[in-house]
Protein backbone atom coordinates (compact mmCIF):
# COMPACT_ATOMS: atom_id res chain seq x y z
CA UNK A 1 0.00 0.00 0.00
CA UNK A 2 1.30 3.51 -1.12
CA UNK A 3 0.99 6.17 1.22
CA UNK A 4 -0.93 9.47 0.34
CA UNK A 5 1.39 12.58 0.41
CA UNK A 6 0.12 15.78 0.49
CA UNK A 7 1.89 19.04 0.02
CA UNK A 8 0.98 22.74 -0.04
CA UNK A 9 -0.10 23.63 -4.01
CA UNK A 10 0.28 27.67 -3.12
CA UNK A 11 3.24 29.02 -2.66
CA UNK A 12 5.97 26.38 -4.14
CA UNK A 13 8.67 28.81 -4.32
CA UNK A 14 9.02 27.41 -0.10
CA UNK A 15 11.85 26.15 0.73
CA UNK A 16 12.16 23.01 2.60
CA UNK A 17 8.19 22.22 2.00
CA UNK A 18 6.73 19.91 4.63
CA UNK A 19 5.28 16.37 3.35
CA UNK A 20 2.99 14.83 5.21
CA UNK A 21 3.09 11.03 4.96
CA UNK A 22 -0.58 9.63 5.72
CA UNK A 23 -0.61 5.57 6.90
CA UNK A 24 -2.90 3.37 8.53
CA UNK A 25 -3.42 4.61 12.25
CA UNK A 26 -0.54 7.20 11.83
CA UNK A 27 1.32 9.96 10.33
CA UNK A 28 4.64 10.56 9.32
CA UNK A 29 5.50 14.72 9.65
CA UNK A 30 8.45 15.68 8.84
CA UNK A 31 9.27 19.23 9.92
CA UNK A 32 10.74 20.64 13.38
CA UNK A 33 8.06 21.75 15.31
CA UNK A 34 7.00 17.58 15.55
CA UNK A 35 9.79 16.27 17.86
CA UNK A 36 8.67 12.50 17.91
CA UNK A 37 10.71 9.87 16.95
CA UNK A 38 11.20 8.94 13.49
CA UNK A 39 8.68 12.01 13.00
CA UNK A 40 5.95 9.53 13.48
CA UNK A 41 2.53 10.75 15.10
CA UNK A 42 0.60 7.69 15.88
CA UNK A 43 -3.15 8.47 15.93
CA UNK A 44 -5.10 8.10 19.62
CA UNK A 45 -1.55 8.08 21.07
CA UNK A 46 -0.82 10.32 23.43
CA UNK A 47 1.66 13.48 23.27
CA UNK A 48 2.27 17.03 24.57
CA UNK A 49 1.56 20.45 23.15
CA UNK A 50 4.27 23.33 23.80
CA UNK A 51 2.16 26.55 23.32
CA UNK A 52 4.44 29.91 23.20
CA UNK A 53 2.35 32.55 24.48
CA UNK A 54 2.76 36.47 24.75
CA UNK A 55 5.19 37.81 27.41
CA UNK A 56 7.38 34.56 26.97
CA UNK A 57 4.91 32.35 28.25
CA UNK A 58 5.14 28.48 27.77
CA UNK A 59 1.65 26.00 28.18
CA UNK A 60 2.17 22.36 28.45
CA UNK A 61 -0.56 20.55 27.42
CA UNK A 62 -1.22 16.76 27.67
CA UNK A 63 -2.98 15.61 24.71
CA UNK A 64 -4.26 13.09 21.95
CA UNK A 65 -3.66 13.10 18.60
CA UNK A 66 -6.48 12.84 16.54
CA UNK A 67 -5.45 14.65 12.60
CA UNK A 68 -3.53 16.27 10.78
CA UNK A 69 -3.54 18.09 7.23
CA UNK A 70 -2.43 20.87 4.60
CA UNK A 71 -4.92 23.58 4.33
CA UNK A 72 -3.92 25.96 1.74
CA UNK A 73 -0.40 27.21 2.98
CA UNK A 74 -1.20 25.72 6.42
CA UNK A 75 -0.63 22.59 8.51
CA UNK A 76 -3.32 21.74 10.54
CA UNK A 77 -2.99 19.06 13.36
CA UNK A 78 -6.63 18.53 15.58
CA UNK A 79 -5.67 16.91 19.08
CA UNK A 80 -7.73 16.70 22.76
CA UNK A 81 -6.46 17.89 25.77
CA UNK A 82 -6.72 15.79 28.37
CA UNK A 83 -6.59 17.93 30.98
CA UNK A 84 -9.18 20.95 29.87
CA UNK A 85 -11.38 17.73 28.12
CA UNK A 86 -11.65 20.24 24.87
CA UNK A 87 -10.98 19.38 21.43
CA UNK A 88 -8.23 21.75 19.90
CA UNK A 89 -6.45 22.23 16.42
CA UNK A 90 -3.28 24.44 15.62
CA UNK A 91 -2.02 25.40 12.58
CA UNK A 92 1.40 26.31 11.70
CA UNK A 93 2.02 28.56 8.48
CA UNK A 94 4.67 26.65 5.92
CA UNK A 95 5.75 29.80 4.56
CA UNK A 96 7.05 31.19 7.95
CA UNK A 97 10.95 30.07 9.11
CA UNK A 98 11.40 27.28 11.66
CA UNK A 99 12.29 29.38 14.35
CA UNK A 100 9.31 31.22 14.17
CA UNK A 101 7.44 28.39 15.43
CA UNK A 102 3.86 28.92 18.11
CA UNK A 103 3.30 25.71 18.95
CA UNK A 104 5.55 22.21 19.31
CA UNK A 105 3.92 18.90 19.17
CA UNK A 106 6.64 16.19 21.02
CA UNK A 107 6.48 13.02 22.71
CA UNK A 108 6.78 12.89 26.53
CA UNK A 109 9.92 10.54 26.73
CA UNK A 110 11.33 11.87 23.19
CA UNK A 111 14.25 13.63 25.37
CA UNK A 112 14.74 10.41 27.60
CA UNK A 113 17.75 9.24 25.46
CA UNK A 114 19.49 13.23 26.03
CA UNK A 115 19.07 13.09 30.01
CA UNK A 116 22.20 12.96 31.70
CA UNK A 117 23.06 10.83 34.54
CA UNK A 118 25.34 11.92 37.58
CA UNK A 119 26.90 9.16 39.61
């Protein structure tokens, strides 16, 4: 089975465009504002939502993954939260530079492997 890739039809002059690789039960996103490994998003799995708010503020969310798509010039990724029991959906804009990021969508243990360990 071949998967379905899907990239943004305005605005090709983009550098770098973002593919997203639809499978059965998940999605392969490869971009840097999804910090999973292997850039695999695994649908009804659960991950957290870095929100960068105004004044330097950071929100943590716990959440399931539900979707994810290109809209236009947009990624869109729908996900619960777990903790507020709402259903919520970000979008990131392709055209913008990576460091320009509002949102991060990572796994919990996806720094496990970086921790270091004092004897």
């Amino acid at each position: 089975m071949r998967p379905d890739s899907h990239t943004p039809r305005e605005n090709t002059d983009v550098q770098n465009v973002n593919i997203i690789e639809r499978h059965r039960g998940f999605y392969i996103i490869t971009n840097d504002y999804v910090i999973t490994k292997n850039q695999i998003v695994t649908v009804m799995e659960q991950y957290q939502l870095v929100d960068f708010r105004k004044h330097g503020e950071i929100e943590l969310r716990e959440i399931v993954f539900w979707y994810c798509a290109i809209k236009g010039k947009y990624l869109k990724i729908i996900c619960y939260d777990l903790d507020n029991k709402v259903v919520i959906q970000r979008l990131h804009d392709l055209t913008r530079s990576k460091y320009e990021n509002d949102w991060f969508l990572i796994e919990p243990d996806v720094f496990e492997d970086d921790i270091l360990e004092f004897e």
